[in-house]
PDB file of N, CA and C in Angstrom:
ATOM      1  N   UNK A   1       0.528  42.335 -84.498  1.00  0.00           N
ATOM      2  CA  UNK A   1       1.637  42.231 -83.553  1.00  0.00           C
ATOM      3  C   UNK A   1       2.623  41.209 -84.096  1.00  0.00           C
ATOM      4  N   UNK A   2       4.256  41.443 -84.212  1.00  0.00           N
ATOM      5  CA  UNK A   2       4.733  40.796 -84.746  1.00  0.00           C
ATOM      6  C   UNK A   2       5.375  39.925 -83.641  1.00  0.00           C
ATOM      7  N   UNK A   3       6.259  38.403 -84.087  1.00  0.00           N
ATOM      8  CA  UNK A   3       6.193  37.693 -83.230  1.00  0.00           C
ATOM      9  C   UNK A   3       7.116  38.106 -82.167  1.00  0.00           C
ATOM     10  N   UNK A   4       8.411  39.406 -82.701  1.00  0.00           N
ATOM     11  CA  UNK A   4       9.199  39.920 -81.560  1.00  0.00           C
ATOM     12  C   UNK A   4       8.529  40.980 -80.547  1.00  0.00           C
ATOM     13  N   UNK A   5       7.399  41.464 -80.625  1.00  0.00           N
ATOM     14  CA  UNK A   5       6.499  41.944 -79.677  1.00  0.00           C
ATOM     15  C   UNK A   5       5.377  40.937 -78.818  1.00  0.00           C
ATOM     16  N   UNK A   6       5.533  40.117 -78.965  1.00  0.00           N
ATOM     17  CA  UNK A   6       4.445  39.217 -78.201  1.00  0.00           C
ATOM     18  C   UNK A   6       5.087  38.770 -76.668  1.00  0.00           C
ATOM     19  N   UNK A   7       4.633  38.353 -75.986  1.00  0.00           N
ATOM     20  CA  UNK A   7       5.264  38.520 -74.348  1.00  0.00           C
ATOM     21  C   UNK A   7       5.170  36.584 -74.257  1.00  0.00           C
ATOM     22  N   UNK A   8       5.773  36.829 -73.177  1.00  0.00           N
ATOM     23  CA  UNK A   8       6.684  35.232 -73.236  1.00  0.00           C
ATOM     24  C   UNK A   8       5.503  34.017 -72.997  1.00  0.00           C
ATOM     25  N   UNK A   9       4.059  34.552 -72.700  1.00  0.00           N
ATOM     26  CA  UNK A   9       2.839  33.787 -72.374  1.00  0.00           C
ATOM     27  C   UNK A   9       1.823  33.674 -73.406  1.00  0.00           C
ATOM     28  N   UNK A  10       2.248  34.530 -74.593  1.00  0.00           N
ATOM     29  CA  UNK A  10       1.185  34.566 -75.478  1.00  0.00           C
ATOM     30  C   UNK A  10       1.265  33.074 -76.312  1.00  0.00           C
ATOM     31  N   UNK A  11       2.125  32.288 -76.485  1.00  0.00           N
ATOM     32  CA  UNK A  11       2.090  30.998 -77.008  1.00  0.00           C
ATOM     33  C   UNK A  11       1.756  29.816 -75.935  1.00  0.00           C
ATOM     34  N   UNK A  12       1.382  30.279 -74.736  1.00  0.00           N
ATOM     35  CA  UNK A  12       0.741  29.276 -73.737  1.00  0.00           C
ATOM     36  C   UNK A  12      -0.618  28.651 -73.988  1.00  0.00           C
ATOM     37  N   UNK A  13      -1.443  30.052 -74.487  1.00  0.00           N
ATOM     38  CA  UNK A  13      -2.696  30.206 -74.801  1.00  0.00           C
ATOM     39  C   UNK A  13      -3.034  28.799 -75.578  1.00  0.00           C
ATOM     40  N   UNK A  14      -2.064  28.373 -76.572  1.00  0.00           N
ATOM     41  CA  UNK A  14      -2.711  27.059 -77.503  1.00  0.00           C
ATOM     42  C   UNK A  14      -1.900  26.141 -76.936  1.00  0.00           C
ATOM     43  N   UNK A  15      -1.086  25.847 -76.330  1.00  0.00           N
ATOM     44  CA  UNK A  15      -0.421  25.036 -75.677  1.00  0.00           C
ATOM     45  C   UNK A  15      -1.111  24.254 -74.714  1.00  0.00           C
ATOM     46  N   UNK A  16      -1.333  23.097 -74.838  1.00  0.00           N
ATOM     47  CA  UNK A  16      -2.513  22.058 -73.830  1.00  0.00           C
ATOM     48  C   UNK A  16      -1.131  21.784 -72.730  1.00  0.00           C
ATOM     49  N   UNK A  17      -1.691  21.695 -71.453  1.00  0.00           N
ATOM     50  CA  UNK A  17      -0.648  21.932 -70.264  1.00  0.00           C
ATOM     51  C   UNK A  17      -1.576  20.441 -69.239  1.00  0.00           C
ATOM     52  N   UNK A  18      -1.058  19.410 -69.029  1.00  0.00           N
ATOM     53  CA  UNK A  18      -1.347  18.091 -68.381  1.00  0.00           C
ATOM     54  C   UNK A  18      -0.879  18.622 -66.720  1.00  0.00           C
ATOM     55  N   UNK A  19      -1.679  18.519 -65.293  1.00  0.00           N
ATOM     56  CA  UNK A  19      -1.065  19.089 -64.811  1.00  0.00           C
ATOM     57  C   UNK A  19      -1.548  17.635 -63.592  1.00  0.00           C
ATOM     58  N   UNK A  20      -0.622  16.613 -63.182  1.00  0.00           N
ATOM     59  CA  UNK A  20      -0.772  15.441 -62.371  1.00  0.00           C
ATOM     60  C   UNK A  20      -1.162  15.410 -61.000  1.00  0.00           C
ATOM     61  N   UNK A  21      -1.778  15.619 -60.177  1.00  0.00           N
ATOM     62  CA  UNK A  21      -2.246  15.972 -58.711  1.00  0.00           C
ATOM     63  C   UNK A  21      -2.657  14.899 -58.030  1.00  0.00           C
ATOM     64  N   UNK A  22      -1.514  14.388 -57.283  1.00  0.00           N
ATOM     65  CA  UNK A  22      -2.032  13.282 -56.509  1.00  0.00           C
ATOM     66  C   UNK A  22      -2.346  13.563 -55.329  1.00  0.00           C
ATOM     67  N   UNK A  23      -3.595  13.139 -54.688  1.00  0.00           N
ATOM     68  CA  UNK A  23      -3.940  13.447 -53.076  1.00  0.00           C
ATOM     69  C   UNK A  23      -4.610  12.223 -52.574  1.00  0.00           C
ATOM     70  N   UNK A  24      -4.750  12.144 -51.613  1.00  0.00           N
ATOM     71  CA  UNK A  24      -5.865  11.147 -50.653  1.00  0.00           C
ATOM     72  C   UNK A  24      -7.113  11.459 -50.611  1.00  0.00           C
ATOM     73  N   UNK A  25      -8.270  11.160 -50.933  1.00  0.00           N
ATOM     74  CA  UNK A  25      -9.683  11.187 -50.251  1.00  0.00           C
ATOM     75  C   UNK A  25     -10.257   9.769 -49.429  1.00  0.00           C
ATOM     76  N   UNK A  26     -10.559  10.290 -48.057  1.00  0.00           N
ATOM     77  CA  UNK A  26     -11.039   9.555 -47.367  1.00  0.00           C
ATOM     78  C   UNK A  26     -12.888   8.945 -47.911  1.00  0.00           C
ATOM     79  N   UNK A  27     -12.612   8.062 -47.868  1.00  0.00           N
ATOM     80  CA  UNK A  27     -13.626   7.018 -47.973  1.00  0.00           C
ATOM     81  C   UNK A  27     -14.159   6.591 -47.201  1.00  0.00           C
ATOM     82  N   UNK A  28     -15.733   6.931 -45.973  1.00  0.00           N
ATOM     83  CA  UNK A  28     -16.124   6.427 -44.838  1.00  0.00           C
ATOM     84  C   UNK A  28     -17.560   5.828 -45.144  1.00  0.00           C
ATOM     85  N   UNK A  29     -17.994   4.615 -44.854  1.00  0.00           N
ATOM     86  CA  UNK A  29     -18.928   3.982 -45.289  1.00  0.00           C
ATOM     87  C   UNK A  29     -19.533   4.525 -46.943  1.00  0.00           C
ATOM     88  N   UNK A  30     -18.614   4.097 -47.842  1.00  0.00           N
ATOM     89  CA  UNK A  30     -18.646   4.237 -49.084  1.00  0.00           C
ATOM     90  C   UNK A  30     -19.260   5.538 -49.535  1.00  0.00           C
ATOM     91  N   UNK A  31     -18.706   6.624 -48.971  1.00  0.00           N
ATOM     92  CA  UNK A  31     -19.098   7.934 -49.272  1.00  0.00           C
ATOM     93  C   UNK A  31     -17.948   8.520 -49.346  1.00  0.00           C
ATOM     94  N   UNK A  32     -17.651   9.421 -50.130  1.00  0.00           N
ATOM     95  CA  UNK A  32     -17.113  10.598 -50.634  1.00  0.00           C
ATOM     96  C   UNK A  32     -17.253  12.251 -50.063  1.00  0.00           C
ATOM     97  N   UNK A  33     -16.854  12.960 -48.959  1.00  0.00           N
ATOM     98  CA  UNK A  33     -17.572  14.423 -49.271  1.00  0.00           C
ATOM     99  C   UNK A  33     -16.831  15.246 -50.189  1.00  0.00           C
ATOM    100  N   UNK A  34     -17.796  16.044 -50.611  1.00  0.00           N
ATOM    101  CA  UNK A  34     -17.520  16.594 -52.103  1.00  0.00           C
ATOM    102  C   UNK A  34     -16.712  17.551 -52.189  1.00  0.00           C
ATOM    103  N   UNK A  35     -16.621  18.408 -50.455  1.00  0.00           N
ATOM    104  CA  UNK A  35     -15.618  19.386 -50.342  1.00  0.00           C
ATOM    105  C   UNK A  35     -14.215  18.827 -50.222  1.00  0.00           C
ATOM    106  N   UNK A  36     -13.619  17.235 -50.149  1.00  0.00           N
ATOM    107  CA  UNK A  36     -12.651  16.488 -50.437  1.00  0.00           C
ATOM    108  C   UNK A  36     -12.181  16.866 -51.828  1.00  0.00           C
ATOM    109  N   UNK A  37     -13.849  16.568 -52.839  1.00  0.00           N
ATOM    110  CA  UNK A  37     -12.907  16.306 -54.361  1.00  0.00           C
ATOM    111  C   UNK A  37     -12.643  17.480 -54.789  1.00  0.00           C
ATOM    112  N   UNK A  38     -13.327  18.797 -54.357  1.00  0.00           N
ATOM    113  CA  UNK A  38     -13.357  19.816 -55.252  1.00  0.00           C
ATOM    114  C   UNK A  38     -12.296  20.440 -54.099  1.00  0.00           C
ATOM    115  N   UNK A  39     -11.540  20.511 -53.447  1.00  0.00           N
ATOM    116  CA  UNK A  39     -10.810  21.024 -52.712  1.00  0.00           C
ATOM    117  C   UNK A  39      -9.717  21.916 -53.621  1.00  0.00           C
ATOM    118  N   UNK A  40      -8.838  21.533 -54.558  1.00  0.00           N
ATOM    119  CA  UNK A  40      -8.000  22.229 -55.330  1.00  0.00           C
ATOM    120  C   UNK A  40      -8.828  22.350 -56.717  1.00  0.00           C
ATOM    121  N   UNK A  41      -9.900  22.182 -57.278  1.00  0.00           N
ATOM    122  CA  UNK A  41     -10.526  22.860 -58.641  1.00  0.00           C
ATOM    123  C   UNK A  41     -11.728  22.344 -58.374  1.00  0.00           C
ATOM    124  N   UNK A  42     -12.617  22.921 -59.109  1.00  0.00           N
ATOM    125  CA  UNK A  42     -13.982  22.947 -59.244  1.00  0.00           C
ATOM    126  C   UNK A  42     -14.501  22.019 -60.483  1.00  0.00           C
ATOM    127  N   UNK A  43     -13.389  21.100 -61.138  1.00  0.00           N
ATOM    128  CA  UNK A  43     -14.108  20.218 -62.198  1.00  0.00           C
ATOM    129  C   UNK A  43     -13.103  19.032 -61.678  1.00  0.00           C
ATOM    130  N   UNK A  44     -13.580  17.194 -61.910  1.00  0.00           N
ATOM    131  CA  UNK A  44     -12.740  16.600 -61.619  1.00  0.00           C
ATOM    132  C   UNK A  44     -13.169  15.558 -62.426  1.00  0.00           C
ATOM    133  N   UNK A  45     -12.313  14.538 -63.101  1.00  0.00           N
ATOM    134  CA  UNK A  45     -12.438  13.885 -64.318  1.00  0.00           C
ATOM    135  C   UNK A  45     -12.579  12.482 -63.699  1.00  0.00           C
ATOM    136  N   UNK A  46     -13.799  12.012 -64.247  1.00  0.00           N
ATOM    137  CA  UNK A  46     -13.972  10.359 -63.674  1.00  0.00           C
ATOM    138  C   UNK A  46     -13.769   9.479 -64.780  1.00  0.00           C
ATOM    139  N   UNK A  47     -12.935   8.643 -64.427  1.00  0.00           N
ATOM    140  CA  UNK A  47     -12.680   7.357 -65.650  1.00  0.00           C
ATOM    141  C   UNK A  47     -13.600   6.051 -65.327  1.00  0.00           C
ATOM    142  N   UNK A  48     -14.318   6.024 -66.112  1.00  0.00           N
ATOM    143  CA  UNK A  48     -15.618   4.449 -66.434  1.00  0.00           C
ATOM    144  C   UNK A  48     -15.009   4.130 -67.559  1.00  0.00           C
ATOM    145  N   UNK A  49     -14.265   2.431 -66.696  1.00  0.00           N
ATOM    146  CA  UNK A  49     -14.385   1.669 -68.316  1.00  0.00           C
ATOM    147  C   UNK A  49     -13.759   2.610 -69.743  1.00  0.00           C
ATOM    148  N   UNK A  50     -14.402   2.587 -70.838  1.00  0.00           N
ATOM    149  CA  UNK A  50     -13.252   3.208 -71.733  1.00  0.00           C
ATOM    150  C   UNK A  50     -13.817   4.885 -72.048  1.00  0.00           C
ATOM    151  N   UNK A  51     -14.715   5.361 -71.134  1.00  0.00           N
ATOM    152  CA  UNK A  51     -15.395   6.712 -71.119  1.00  0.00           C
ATOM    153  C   UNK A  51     -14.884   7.153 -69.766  1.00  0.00           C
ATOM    154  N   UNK A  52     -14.766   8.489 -70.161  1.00  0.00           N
ATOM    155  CA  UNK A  52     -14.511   9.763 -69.310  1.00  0.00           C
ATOM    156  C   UNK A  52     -15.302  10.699 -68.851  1.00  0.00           C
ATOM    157  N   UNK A  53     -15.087  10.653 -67.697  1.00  0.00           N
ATOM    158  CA  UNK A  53     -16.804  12.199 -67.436  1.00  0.00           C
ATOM    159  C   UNK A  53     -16.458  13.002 -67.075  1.00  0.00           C
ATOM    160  N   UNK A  54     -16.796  14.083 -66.957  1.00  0.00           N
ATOM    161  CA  UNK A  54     -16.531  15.271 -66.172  1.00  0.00           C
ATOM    162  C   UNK A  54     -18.044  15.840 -65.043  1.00  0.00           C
ATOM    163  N   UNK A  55     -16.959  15.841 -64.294  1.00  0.00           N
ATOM    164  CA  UNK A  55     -17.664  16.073 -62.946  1.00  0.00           C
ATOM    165  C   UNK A  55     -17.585  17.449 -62.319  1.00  0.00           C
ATOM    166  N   UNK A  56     -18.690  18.559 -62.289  1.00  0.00           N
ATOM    167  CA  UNK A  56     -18.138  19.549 -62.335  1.00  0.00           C
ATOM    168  C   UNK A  56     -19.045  20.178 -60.864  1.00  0.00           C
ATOM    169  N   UNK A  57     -18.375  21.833 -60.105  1.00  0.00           N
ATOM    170  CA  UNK A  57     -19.427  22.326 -59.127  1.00  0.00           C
ATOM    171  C   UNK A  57     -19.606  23.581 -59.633  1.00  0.00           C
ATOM    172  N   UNK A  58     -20.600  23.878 -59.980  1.00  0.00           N
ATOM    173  CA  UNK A  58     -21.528  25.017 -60.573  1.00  0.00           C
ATOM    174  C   UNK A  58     -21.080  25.989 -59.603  1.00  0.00           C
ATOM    175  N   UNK A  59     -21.406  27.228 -59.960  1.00  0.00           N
ATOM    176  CA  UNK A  59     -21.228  28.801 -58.905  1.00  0.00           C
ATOM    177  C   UNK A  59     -22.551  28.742 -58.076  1.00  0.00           C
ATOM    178  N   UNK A  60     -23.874  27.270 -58.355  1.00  0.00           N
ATOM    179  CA  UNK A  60     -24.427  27.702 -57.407  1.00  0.00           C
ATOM    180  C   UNK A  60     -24.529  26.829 -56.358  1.00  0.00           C
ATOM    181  N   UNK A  61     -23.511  26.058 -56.341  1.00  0.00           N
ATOM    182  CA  UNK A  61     -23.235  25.112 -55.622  1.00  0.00           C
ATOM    183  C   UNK A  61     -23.975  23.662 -56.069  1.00  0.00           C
ATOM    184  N   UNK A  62     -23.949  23.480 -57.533  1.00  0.00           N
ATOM    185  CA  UNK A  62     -24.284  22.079 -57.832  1.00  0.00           C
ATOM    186  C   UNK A  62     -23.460  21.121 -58.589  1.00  0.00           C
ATOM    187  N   UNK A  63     -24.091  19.922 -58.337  1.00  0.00           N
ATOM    188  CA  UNK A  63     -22.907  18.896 -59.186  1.00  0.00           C
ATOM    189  C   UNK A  63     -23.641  18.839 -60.681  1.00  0.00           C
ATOM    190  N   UNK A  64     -22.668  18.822 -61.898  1.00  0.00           N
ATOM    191  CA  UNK A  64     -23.203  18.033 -63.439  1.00  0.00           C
ATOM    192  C   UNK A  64     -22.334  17.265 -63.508  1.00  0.00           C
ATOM    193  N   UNK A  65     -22.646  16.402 -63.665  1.00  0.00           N
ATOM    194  CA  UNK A  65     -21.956  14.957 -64.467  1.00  0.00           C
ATOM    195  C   UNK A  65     -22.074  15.105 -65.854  1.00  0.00           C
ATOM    196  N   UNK A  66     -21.161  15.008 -67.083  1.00  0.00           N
ATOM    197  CA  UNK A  66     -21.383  14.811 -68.243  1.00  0.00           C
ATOM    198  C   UNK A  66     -20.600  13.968 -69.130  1.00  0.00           C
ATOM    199  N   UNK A  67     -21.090  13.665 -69.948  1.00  0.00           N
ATOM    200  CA  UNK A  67     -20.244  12.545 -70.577  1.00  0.00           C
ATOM    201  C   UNK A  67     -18.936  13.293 -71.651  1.00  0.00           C
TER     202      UNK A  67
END
């Protein structure tokens, strides 16, 4: 396929896209509910110190934490 046949999304594909989402989660006796964090996506990125985790909810309804 040459590059004047390709459709206006096919160079998105390698294109890394940063997308900023600020919201509120309520905090009640130092708990979190989880249907708060995962409310708009199903993975959510925790910053420790100079490491990053990913925090994710499985299709069978579980949490992984990974580094």
């Amino acid at each position: 396929m040459s590059a004047d046949q390709r459709g206006p999304t096919d160079d998105t594909a390698t294109s890394v896209r940063t997308t900023l989402i600020e919201r509120s989660i309520s905090l009640t006796d130092n708990r979190i509910n989880s249907r708060d964090l995962f409310a708009a996506t199903r993975e959510v990125l925790i910053v420790h110190g100079d490491e990053t985790y990913r925090l994710r909810l499985t299709a069978q309804n579980k949490l992984i934490l990974t580094k």
